[in-house]
Structure formats: C-alpha cells, structure tokens
C-alpha atoms as a PDB file:
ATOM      1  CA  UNK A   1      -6.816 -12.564   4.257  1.00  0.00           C
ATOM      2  CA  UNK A   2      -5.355 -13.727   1.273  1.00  0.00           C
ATOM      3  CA  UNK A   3      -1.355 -14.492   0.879  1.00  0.00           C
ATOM      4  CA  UNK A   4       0.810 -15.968  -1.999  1.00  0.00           C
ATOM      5  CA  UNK A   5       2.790 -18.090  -0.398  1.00  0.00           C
ATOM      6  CA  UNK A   6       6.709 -19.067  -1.020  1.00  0.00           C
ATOM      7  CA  UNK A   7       9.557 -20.370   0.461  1.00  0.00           C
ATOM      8  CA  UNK A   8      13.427 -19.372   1.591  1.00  0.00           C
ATOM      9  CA  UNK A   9      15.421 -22.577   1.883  1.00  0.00           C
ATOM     10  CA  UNK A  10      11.883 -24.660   2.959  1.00  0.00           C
ATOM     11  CA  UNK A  11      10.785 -22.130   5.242  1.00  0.00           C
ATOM     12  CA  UNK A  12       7.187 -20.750   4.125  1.00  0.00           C
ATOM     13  CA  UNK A  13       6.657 -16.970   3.973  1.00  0.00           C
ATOM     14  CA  UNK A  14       3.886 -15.049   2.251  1.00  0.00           C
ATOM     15  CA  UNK A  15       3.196 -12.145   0.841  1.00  0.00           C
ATOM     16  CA  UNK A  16      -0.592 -10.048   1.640  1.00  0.00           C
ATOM     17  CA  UNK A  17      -1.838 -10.597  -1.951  1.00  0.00           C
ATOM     18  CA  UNK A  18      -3.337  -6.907  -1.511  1.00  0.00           C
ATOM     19  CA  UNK A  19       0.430  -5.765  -1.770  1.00  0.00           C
ATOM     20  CA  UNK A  20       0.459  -7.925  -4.913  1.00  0.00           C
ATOM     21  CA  UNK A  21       0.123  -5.977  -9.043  1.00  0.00           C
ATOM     22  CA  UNK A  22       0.739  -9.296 -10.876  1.00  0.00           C
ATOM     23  CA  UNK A  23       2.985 -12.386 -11.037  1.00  0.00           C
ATOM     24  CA  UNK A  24       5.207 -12.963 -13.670  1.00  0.00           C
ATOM     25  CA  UNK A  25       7.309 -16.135 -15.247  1.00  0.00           C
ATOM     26  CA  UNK A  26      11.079 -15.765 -14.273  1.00  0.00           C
ATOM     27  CA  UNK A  27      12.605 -14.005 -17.140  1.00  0.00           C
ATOM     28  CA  UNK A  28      15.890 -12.241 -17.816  1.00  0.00           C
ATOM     29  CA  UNK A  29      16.795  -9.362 -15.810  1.00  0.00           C
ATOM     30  CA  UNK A  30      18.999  -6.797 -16.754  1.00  0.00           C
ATOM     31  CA  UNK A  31      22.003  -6.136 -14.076  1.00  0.00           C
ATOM     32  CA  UNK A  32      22.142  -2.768 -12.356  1.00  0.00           C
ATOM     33  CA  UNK A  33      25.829  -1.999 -11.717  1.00  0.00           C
ATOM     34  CA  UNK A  34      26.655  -0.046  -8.241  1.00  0.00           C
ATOM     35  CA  UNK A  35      23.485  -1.337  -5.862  1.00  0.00           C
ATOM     36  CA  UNK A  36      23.400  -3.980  -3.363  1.00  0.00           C
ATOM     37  CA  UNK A  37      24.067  -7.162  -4.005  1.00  0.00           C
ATOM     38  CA  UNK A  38      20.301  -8.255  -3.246  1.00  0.00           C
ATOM     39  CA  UNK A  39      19.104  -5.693  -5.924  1.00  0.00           C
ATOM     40  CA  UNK A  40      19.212  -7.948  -9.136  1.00  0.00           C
ATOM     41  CA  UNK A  41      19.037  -5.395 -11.522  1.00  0.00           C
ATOM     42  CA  UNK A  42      15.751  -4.227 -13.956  1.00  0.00           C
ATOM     43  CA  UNK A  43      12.992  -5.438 -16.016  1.00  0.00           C
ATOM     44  CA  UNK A  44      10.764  -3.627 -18.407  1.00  0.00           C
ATOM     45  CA  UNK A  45       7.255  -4.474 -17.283  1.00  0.00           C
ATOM     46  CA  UNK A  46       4.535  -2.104 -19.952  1.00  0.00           C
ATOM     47  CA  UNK A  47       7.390  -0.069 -21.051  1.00  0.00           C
ATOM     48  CA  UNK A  48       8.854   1.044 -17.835  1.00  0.00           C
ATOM     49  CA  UNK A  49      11.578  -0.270 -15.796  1.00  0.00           C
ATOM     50  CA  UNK A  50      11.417  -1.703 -12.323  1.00  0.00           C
ATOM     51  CA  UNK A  51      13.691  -2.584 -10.386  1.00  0.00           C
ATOM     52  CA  UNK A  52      14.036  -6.253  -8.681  1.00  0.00           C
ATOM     53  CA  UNK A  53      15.012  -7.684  -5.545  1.00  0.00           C
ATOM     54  CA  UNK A  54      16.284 -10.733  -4.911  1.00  0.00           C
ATOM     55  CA  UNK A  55      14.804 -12.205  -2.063  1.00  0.00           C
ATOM     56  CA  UNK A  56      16.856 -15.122  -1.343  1.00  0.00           C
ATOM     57  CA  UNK A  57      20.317 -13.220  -2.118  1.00  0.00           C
ATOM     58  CA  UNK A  58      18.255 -10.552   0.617  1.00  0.00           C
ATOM     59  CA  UNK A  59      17.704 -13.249   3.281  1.00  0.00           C
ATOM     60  CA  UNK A  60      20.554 -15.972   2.932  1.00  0.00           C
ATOM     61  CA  UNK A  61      23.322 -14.455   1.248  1.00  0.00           C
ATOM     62  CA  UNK A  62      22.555 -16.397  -2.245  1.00  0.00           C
ATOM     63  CA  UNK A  63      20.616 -15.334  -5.707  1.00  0.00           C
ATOM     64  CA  UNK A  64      17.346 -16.870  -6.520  1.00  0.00           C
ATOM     65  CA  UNK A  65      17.545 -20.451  -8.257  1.00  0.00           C
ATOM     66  CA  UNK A  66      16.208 -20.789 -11.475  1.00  0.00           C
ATOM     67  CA  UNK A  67      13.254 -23.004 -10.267  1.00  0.00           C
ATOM     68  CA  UNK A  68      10.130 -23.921 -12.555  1.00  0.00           C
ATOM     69  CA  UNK A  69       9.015 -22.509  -9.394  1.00  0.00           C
ATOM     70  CA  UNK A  70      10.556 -19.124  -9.084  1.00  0.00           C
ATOM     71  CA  UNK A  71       8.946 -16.349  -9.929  1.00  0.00           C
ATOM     72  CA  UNK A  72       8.782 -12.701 -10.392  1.00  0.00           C
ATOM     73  CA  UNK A  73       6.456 -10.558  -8.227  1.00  0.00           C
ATOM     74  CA  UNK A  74       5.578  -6.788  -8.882  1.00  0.00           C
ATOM     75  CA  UNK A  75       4.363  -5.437  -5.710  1.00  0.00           C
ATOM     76  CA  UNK A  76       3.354  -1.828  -4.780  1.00  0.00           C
ATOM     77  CA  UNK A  77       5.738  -0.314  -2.474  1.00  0.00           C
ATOM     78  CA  UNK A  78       3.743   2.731  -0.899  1.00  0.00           C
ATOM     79  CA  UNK A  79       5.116   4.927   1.870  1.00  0.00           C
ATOM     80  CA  UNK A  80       3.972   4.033   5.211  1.00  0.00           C
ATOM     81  CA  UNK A  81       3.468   7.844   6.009  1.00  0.00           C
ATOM     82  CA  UNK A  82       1.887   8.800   2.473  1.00  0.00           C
ATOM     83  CA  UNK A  83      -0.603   6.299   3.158  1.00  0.00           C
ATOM     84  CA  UNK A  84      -1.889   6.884   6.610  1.00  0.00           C
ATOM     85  CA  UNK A  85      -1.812  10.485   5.785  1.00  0.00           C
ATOM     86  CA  UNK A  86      -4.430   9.955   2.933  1.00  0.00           C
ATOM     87  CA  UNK A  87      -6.472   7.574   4.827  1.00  0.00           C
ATOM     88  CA  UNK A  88      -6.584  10.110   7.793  1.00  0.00           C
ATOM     89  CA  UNK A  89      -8.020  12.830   5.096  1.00  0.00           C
ATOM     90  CA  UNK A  90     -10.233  10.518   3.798  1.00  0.00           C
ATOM     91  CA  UNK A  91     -11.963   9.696   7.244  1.00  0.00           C
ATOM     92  CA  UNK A  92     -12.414  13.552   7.203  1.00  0.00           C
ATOM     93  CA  UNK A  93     -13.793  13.182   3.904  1.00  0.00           C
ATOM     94  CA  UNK A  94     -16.177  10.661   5.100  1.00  0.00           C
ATOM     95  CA  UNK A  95     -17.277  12.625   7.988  1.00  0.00           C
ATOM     96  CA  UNK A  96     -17.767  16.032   6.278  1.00  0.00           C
ATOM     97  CA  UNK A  97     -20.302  14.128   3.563  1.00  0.00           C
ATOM     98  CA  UNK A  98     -21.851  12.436   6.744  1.00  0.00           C
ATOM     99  CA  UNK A  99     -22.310  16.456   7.920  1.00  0.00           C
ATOM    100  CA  UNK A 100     -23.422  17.079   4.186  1.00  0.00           C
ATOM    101  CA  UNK A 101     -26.132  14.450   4.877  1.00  0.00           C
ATOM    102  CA  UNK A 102     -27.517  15.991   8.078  1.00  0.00           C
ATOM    103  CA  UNK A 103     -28.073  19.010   6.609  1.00  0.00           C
ATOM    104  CA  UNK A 104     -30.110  17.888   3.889  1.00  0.00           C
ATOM    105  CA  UNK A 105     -32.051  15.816   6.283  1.00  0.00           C
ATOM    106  CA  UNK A 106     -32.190  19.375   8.571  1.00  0.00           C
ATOM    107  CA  UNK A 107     -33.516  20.487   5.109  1.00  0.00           C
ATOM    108  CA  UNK A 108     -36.173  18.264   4.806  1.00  0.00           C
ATOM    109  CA  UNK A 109     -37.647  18.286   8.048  1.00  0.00           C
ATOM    110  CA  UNK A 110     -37.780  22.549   7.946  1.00  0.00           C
ATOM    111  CA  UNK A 111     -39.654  22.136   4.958  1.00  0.00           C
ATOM    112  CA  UNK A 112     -41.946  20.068   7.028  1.00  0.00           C
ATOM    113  CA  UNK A 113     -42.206  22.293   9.282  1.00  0.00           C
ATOM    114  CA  UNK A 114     -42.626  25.010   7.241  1.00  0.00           C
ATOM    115  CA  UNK A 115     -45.898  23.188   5.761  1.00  0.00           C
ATOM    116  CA  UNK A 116     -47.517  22.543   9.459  1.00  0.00           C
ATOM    117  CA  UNK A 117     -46.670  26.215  10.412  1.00  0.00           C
ATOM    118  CA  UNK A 118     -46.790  28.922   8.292  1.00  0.00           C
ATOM    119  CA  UNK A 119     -45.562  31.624  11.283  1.00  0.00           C
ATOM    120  CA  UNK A 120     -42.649  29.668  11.836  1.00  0.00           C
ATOM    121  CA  UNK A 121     -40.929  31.630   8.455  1.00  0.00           C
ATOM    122  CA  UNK A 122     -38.472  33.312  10.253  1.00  0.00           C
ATOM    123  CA  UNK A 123     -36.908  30.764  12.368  1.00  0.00           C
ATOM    124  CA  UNK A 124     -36.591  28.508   9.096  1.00  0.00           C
ATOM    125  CA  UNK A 125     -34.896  30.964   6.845  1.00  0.00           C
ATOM    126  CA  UNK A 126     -32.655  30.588  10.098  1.00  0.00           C
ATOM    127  CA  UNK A 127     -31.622  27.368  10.129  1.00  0.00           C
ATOM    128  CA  UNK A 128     -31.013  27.099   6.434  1.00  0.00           C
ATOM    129  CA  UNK A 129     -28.493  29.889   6.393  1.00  0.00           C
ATOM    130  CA  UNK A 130     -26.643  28.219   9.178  1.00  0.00           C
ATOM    131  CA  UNK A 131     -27.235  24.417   7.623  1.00  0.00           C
ATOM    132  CA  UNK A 132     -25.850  26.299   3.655  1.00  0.00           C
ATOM    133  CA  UNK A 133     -22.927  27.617   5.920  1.00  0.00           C
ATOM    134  CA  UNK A 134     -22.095  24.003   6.877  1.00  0.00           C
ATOM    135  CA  UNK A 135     -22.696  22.386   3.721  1.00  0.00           C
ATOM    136  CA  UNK A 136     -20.166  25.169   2.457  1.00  0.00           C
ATOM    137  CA  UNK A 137     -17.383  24.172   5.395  1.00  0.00           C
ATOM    138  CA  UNK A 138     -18.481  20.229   4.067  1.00  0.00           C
ATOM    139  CA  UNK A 139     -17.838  20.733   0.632  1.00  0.00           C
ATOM    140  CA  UNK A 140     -14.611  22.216   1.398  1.00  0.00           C
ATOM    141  CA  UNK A 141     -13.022  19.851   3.807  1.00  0.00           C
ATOM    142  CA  UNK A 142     -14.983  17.091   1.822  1.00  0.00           C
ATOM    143  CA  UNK A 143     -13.001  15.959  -1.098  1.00  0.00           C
ATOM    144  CA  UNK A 144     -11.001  12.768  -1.228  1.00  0.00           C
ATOM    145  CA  UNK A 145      -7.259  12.564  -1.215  1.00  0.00           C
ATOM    146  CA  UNK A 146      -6.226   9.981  -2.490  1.00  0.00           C
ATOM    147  CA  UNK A 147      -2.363   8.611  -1.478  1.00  0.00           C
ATOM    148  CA  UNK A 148       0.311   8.773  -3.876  1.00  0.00           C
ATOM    149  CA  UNK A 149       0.843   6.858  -6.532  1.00  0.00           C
ATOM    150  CA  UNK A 150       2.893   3.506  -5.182  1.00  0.00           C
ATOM    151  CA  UNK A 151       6.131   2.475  -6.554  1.00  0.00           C
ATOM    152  CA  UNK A 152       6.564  -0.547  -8.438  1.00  0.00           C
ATOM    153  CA  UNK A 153       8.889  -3.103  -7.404  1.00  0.00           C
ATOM    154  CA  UNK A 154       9.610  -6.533  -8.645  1.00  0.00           C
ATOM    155  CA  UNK A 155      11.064  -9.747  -5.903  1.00  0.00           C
ATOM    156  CA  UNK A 156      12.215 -13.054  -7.192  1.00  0.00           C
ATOM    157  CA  UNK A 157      10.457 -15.448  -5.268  1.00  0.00           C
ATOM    158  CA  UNK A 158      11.541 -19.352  -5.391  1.00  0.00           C
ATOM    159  CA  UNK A 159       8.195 -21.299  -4.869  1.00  0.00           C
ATOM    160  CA  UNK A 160       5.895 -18.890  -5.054  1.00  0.00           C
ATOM    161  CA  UNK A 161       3.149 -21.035  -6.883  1.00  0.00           C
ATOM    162  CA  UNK A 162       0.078 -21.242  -4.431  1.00  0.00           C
ATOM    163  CA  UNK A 163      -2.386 -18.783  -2.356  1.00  0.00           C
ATOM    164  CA  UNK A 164      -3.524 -19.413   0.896  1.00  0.00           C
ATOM    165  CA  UNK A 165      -6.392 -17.727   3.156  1.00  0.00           C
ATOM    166  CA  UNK A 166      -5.064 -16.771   6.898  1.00  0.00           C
ATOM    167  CA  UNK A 167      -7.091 -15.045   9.471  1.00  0.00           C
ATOM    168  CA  UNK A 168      -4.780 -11.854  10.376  1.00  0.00           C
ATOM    169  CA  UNK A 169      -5.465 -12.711  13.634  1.00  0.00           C
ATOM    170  CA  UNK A 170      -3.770 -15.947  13.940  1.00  0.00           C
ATOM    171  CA  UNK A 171      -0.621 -14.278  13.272  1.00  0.00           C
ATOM    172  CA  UNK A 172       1.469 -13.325  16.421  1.00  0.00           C
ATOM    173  CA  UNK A 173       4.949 -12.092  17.113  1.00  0.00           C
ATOM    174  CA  UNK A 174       7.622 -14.558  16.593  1.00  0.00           C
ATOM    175  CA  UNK A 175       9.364 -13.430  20.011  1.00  0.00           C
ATOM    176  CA  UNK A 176      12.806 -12.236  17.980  1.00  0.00           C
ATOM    177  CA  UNK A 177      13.796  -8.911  17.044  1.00  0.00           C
ATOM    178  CA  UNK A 178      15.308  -8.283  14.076  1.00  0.00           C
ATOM    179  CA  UNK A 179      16.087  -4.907  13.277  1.00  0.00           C
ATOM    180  CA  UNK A 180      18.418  -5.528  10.491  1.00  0.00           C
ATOM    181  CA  UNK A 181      15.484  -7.919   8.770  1.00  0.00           C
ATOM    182  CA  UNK A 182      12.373  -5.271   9.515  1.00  0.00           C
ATOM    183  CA  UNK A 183      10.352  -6.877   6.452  1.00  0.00           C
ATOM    184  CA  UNK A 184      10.080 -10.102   9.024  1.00  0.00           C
ATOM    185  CA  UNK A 185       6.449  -9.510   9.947  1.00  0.00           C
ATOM    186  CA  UNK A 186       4.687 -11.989  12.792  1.00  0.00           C
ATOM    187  CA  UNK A 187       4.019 -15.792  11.827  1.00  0.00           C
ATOM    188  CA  UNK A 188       1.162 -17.678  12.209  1.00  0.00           C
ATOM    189  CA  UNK A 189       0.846 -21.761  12.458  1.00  0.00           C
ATOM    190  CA  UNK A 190      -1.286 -24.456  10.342  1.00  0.00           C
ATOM    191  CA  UNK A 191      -0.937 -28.484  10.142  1.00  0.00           C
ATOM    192  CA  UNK A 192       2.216 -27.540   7.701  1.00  0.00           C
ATOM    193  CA  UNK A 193       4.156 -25.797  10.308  1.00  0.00           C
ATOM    194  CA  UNK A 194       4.901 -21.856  10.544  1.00  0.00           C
ATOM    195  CA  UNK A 195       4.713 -19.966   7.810  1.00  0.00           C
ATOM    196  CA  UNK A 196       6.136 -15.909   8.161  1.00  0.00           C
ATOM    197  CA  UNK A 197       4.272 -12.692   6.962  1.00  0.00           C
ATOM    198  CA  UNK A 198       6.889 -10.783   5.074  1.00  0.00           C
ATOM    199  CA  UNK A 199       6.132  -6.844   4.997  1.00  0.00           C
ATOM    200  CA  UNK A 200       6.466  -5.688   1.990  1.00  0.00           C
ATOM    201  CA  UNK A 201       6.560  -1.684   3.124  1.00  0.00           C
ATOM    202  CA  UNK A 202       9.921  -2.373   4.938  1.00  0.00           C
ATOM    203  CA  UNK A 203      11.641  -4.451   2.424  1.00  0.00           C
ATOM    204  CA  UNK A 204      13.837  -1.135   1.193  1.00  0.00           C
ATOM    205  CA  UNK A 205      15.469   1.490   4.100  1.00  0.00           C
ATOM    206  CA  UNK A 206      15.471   4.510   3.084  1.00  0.00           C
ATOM    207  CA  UNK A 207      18.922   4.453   1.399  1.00  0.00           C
ATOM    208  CA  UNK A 208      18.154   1.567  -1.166  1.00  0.00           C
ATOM    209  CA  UNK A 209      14.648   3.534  -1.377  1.00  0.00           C
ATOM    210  CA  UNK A 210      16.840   6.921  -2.826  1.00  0.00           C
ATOM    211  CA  UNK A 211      18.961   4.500  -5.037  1.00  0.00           C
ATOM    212  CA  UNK A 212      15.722   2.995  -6.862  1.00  0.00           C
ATOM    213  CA  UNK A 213      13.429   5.881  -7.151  1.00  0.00           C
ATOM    214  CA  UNK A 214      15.500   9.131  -7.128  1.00  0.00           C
ATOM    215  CA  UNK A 215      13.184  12.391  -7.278  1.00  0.00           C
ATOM    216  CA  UNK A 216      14.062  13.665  -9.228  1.00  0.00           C
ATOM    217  CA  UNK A 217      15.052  10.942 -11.532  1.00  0.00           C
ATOM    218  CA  UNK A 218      18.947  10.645 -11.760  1.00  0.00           C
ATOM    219  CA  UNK A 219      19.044  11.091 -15.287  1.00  0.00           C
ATOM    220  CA  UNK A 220      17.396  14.740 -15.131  1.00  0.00           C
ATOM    221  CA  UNK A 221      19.864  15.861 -12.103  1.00  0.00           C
ATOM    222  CA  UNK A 222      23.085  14.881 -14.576  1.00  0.00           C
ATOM    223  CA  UNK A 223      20.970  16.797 -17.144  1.00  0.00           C
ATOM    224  CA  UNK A 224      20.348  19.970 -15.157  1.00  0.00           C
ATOM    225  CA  UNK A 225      24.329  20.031 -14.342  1.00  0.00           C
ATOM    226  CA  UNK A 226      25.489  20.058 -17.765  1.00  0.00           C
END
C-alpha cells in the first residue's frame, strides 16, 4: 500500500494515499469563528469551501508551523456505514450478473440441445421461461450502488513531502488504547523506526462532523426560519 508520509513533533505518521484527492502548498486559510480549536478555519479549493484541520493543534495542543514542509491535504472523508453499505450491494450486484451469466450459458447449451433433439421442444421452452424469470429477478437486484458522495476535508500536515510503500500487513496494534485519539490506527516498523497509520474516517466524531457539513446546510435552516 501506498502512504504519504509526515511527521508530529519527529514522530512519522502516514496517511493511505487512497484516502488522498490532492496535495496542496500551505496557503492562507480563512478562520472559522465558534469550532474547535484544531479546526483552522476554510479554504476555497474549485470554488467551494472546505474546511481544515489542523493536525498538530489536533494532536499536541499547537497550530501547524509554517514549514517549507507543511502542507495542505484534501482527503475524502466517507462514512464508515455509507460505505460498507454500498460495497455490500455491490457484492449483490456482482452476484446477480454472475446469475445473469448462467443463464445465458443455460441458454446456450438448450439451444444445443434443441439441435441434437428435436422432441426435446417442450422441456426447453421450460427451462427458458424459468432461466427469463431469473434474468428478470438479476436485472432487478443487479444494478450498482454506488456510496455517497465523500466529503472533502483539508489537514495541515508539517512534513508531509514523501510517499512510502508498506505492506498492510506489517502493521500491528500499538498495544494502547486511545479512545479520545480514535484516528490512531496500528503502526508498523522499518530501519527508520515506527511510523503510525492515521485513520482518516475517525479524524471527526460525530459532533465536529454536524458542525462542518450540516444537512441541511446552515445557511438554508436560518433561511427557512425567516
């Protein structure tokens, strides 16, 4: 797997780069009044605003240096339910088509059948009704859902300059809870020491989560109340 690496006072984390929509020079950001003190405020990335977090003010209490280093990271922050519900409809997906395919295979060899044995009419007309009944259920149950869209979210990273390919596997538990910290993922060693897989799905609770990305948007609820 692929990770962009950075660091939090020396300490290497990374980031799955698969979680990653681009990185982005540090530039100004634009101060948010009344969030945490680890949400730095907004930037307009293509016309639209995302929020930022600082990471650093998130983990040790401080805001991000102003490094040659530092940088700003949009990531996609999906829902952890949102997407395992559309990967679980689009295994079903996969094995309706996979039904779709056996039919037409059960297709082909009655029409082979039909060719070596002329009295076997009857028993074919059969098995086609029952194999266009099952395309039917296939075509139903077969069409992909995709997840919904992911938010955007932008971190200020301080040396977040290089990739790195780790093996998911090498990463274990660290043998610390932290349930205050639940974006701490498991680490994983090399000859440069540890370095920490950060999640990126846990980085907001669900309070922060309603703060950033209010549905609906907080501007049309003050509207609807005038």
């Amino acid at each position: 797997m692929l990770f962009l690496l950075f660091e939090l006072d020396g300490e290497r984390y990374a980031l799955d780069a698969r979680d990653i929509a681009h990185v982005l020079p540090l530039a100004p950001v634009r101060p948010f009044p009344g969030t945490p003190a680890y949400i730095a405020g907004v930037i307009d990335h293509e016309g639209a605003p995302v929020p930022v977090v600082d990471l650093p003010m998130l983990a040790l209490g401080r805001p991000a240096r102003a490094w040659m280093s530092t940088r700003l990271v949009l990531v996609d922050l999906r829902d952890r339910e949102e997407a395992s519900e559309a990967n679980e409809a689009n295994e079903a997906a996969d094995k309706a088509n996979e039904a779709n395919e056996a039919n037409e295979a059960a297709d082909k060899a009655n029409e082979a059948a039909d060719k070596a044995d002329k009295a076997n009419e009857a028993d074919k007309a059969d098995k086609a009704d029952k194999a266009d009944k099952a395309a039917d259920k296939a075509d139903h149950g077969g069409a992909r859902r995709e997840a919904a869209p992911p938010r955007r979210l932008a971190l200020l990273l301080e040396g977040a300059t290089r990739t790195q390919s780790i093996a998911a596997a090498r990463f274990a538990e660290g043998g610390i809870a932290t349930p205050g910290a639940r974006w701490l993922g498991p680490i994983a060693r090399d000859e440069s020491g540890y370095v920490q897989w950060v999640k990126v799905a846990h980085l907001l609770d669900a309070r922060v989560r309603a703060l950033l990305y209010p549905d609906p948007p907080s501007w049309r609820a003050a509207e609807a109340t005038r």
